[in-house]
C-alpha atoms as a PDB file:
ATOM      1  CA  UNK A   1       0.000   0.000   0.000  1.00  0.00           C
ATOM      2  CA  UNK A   2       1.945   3.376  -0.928  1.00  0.00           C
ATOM      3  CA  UNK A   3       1.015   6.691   1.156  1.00  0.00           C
ATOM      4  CA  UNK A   4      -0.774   9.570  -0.699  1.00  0.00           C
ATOM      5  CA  UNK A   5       2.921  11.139  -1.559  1.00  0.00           C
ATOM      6  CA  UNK A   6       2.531   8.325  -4.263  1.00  0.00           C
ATOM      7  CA  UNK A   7      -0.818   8.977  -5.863  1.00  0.00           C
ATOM      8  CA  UNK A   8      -1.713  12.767  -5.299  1.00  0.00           C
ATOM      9  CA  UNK A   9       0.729  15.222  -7.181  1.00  0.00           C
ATOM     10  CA  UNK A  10       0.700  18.976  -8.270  1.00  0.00           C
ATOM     11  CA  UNK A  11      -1.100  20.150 -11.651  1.00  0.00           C
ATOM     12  CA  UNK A  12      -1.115  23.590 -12.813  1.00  0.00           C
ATOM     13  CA  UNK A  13      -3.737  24.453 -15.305  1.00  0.00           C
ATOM     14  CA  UNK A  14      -2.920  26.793 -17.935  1.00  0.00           C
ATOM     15  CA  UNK A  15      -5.164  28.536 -21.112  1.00  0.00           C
ATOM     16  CA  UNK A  16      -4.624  27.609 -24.548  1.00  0.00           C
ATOM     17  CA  UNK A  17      -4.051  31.833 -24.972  1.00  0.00           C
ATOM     18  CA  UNK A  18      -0.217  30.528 -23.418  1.00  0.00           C
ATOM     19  CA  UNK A  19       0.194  28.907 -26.389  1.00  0.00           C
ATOM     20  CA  UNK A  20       1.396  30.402 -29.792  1.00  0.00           C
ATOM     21  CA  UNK A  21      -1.568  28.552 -31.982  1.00  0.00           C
ATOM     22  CA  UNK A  22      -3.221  25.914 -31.942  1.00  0.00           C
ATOM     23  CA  UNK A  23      -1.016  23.078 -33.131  1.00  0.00           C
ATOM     24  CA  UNK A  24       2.628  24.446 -31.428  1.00  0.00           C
ATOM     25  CA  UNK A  25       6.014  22.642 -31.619  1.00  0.00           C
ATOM     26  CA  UNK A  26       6.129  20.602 -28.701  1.00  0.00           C
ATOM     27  CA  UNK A  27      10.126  20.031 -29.544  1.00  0.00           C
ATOM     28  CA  UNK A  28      10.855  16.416 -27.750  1.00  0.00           C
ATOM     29  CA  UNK A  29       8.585  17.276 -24.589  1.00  0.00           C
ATOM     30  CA  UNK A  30       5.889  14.266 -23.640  1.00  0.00           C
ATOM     31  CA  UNK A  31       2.697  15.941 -24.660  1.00  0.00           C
ATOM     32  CA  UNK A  32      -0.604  14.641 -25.188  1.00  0.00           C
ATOM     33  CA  UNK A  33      -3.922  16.197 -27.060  1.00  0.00           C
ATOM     34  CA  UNK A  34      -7.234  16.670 -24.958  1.00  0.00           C
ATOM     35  CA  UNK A  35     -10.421  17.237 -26.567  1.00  0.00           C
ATOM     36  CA  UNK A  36      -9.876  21.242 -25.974  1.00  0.00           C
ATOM     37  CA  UNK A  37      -6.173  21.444 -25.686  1.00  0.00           C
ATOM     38  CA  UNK A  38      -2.972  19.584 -24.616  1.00  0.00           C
ATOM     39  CA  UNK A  39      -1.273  18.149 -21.641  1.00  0.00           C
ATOM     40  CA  UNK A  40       2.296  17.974 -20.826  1.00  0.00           C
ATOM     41  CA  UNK A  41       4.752  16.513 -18.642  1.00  0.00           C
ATOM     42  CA  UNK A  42       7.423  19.027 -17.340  1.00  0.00           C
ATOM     43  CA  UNK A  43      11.187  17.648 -18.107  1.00  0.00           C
ATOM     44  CA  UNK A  44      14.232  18.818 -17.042  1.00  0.00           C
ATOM     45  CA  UNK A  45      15.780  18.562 -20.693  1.00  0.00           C
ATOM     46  CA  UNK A  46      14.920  22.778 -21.724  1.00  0.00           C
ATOM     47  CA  UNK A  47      17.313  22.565 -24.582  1.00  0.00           C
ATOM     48  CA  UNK A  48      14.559  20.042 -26.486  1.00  0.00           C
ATOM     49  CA  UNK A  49      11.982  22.469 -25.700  1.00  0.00           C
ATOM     50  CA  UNK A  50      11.173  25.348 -28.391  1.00  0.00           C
ATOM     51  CA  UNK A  51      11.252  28.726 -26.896  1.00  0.00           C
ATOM     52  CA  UNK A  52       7.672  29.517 -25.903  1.00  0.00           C
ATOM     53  CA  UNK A  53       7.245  26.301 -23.767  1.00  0.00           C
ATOM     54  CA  UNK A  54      10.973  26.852 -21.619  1.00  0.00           C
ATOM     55  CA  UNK A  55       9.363  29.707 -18.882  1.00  0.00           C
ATOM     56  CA  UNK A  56       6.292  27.432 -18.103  1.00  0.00           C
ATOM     57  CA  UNK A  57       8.479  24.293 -18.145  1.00  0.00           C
ATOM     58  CA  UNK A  58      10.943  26.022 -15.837  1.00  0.00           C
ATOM     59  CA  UNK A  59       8.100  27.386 -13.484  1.00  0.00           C
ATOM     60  CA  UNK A  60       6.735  24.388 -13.190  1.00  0.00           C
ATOM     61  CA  UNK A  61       9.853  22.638 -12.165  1.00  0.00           C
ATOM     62  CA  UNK A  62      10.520  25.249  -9.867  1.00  0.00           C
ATOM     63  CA  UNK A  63       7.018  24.388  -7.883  1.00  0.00           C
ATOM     64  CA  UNK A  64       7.355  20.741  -8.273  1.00  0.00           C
ATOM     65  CA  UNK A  65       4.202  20.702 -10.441  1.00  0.00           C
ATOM     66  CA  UNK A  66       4.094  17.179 -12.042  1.00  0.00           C
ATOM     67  CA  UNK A  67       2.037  18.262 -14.886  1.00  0.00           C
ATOM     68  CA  UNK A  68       1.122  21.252 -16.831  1.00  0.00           C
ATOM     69  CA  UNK A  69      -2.219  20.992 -18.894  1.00  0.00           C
ATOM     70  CA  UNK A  70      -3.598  23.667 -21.544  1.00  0.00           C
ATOM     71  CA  UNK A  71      -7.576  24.335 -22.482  1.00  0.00           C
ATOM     72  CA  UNK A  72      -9.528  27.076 -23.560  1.00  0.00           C
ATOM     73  CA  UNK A  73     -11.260  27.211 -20.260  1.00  0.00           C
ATOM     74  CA  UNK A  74      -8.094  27.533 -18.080  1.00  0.00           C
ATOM     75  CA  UNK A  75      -7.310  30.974 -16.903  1.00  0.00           C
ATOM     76  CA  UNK A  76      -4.334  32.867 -18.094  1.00  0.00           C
ATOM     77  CA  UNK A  77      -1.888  33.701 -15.639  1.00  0.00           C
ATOM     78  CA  UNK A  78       0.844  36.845 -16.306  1.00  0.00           C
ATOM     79  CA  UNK A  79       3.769  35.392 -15.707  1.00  0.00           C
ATOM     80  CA  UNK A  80       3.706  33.590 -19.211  1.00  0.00           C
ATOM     81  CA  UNK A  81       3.149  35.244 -22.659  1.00  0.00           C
ATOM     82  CA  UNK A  82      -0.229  35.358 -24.263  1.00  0.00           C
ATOM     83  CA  UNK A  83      -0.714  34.944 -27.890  1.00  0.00           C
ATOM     84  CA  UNK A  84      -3.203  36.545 -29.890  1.00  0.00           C
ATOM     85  CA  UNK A  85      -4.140  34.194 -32.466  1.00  0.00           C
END
């Protein structure tokens, strides 16, 4: 039986406006498509990541957030660069 430090970790959820389109370069980050965005998993390897992705990457390794995912009805937050697409 694990303890809860195994099963419950941080997310941070993130609009779609934080992304430069619609289909962006992902570089060779583990990314997945959701029916109204993407998810990704944050990864210590920046210099596979294309530019727009590196300051949420590196935020969310800097809050130990496991996971990062994108939708249109995620709030935008003004630490990261919104596109206007």
């Amino acid at each position: 039986m694990s303890d809860t430090t195994d099963i419950i970790f941080k997310a941070m959820r993130l609009s779609t406006a934080h992304m430069p389109n619609l289909d962006p370069e992902w570089g060779e980050v583990r990314y997945t498509e959701t029916e109204y965005g993407f998810v990704f998993w944050p990864t210590e390897y920046v210099e596979e990541l294309p530019d727009w992705l590196r300051p949420i990457n590196q935020y969310a390794l800097d809050n130990d957030i496991e996971i990062v995912e994108f939708d249109q009805d995620n709030y935008t937050f003004d630490q990261f660069k919104e596109y206007d697409w």
